[in-house]
Protein backbone atom coordinates (compact mmCIF):
# COMPACT_ATOMS: atom_id res chain seq x y z
CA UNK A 1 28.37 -15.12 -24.60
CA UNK A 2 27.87 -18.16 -22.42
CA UNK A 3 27.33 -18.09 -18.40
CA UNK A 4 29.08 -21.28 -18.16
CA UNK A 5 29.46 -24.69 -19.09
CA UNK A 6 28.57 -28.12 -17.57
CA UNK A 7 29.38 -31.46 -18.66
CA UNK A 8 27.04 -34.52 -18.99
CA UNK A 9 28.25 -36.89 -17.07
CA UNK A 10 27.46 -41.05 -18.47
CA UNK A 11 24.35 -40.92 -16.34
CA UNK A 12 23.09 -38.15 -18.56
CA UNK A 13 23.08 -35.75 -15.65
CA UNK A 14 24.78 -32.37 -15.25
CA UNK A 15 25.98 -29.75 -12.48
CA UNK A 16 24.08 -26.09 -12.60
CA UNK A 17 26.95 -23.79 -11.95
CA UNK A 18 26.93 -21.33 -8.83
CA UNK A 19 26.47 -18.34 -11.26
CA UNK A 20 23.74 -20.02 -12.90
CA UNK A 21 22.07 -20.75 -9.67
CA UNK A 22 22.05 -17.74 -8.38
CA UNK A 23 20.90 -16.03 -11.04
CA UNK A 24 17.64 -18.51 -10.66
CA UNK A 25 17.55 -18.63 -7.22
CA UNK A 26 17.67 -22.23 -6.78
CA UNK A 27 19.61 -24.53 -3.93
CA UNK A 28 18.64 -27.70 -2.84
CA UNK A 29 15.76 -29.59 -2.97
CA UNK A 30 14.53 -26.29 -6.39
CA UNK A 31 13.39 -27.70 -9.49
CA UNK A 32 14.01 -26.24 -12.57
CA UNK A 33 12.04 -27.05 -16.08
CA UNK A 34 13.17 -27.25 -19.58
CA UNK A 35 11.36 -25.93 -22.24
CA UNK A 36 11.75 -25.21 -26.30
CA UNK A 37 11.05 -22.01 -27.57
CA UNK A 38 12.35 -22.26 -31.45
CA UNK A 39 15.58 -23.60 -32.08
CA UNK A 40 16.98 -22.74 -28.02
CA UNK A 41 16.35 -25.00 -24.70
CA UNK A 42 15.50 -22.61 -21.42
CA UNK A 43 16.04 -23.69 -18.32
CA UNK A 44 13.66 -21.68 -15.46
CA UNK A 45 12.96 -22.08 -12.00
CA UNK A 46 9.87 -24.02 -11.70
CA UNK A 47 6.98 -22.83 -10.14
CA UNK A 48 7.39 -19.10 -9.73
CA UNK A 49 3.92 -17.35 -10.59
CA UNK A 50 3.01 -14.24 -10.78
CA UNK A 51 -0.09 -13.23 -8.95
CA UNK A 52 -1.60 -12.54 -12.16
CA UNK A 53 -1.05 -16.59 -13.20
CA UNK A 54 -2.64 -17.66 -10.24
CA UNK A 55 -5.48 -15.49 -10.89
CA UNK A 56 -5.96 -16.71 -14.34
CA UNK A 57 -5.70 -20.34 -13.59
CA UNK A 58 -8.74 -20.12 -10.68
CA UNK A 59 -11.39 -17.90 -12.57
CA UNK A 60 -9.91 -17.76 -15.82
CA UNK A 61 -11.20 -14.60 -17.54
CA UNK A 62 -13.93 -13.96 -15.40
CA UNK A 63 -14.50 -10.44 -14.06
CA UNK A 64 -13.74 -10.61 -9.83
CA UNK A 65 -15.66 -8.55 -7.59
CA UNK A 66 -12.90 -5.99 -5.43
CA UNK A 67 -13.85 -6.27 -1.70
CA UNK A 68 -12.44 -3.81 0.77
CA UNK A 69 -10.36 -5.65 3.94
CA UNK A 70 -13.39 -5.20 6.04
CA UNK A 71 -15.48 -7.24 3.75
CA UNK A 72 -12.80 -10.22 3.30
CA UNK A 73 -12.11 -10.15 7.18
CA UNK A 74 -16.07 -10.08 8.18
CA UNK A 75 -16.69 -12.75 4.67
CA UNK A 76 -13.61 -15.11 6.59
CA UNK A 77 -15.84 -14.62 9.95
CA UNK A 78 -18.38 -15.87 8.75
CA UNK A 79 -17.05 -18.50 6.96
CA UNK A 80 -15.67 -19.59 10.36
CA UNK A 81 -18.64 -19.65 12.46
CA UNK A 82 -19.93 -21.51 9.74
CA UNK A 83 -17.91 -24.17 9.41
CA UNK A 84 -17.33 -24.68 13.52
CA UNK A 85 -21.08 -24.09 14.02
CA UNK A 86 -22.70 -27.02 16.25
CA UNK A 87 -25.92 -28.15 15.03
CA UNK A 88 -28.52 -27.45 17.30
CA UNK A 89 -30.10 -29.49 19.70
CA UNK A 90 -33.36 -29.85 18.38
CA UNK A 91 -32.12 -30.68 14.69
């Protein structure tokens, strides 16, 4: 049973009906994609990953190394005084 319905306008465009966006979460400005799977068209919000997708996309498969807070927060320290160091004088 459908949602809704919209109507293409000339243009080619179409309105995305209040139930229909709120059942994506999108308002202004959102962008949703289109996609085929078999004979249907879906229509998602774009860009909402899953942890797990980001994940994937940086390292791939690759097996990550768990760190405990204190290690993240002292490897970010570093990383800091690193980065804002000032070469020294005699360099």
């Amino acid at each position: 049973m459908a949602i809704a319905q919209s109507r293409i306008t000339a243009q080619g465009q179409i309105s995305v009906p209040a139930a229909v966006r709120r059942m994506l979460g999108a308002g202004p400005g959102s962008v949703l994609e289109w996609d085929q799977e078999g004979d249907k068209i879906v229509v998602r919000r774009a860009g909402k990953y899953t942890f797990e997708d980001v994940r994937r996309a940086l390292y791939g498969n690759k097996k990550i190394q768990r760190r405990t807070n204190k290690e993240l927060k002292e490897g970010i320290r570093e990383y800091i005084r690193r980065r804002h160091s000032r070469p020294n004088e005699g360099d």
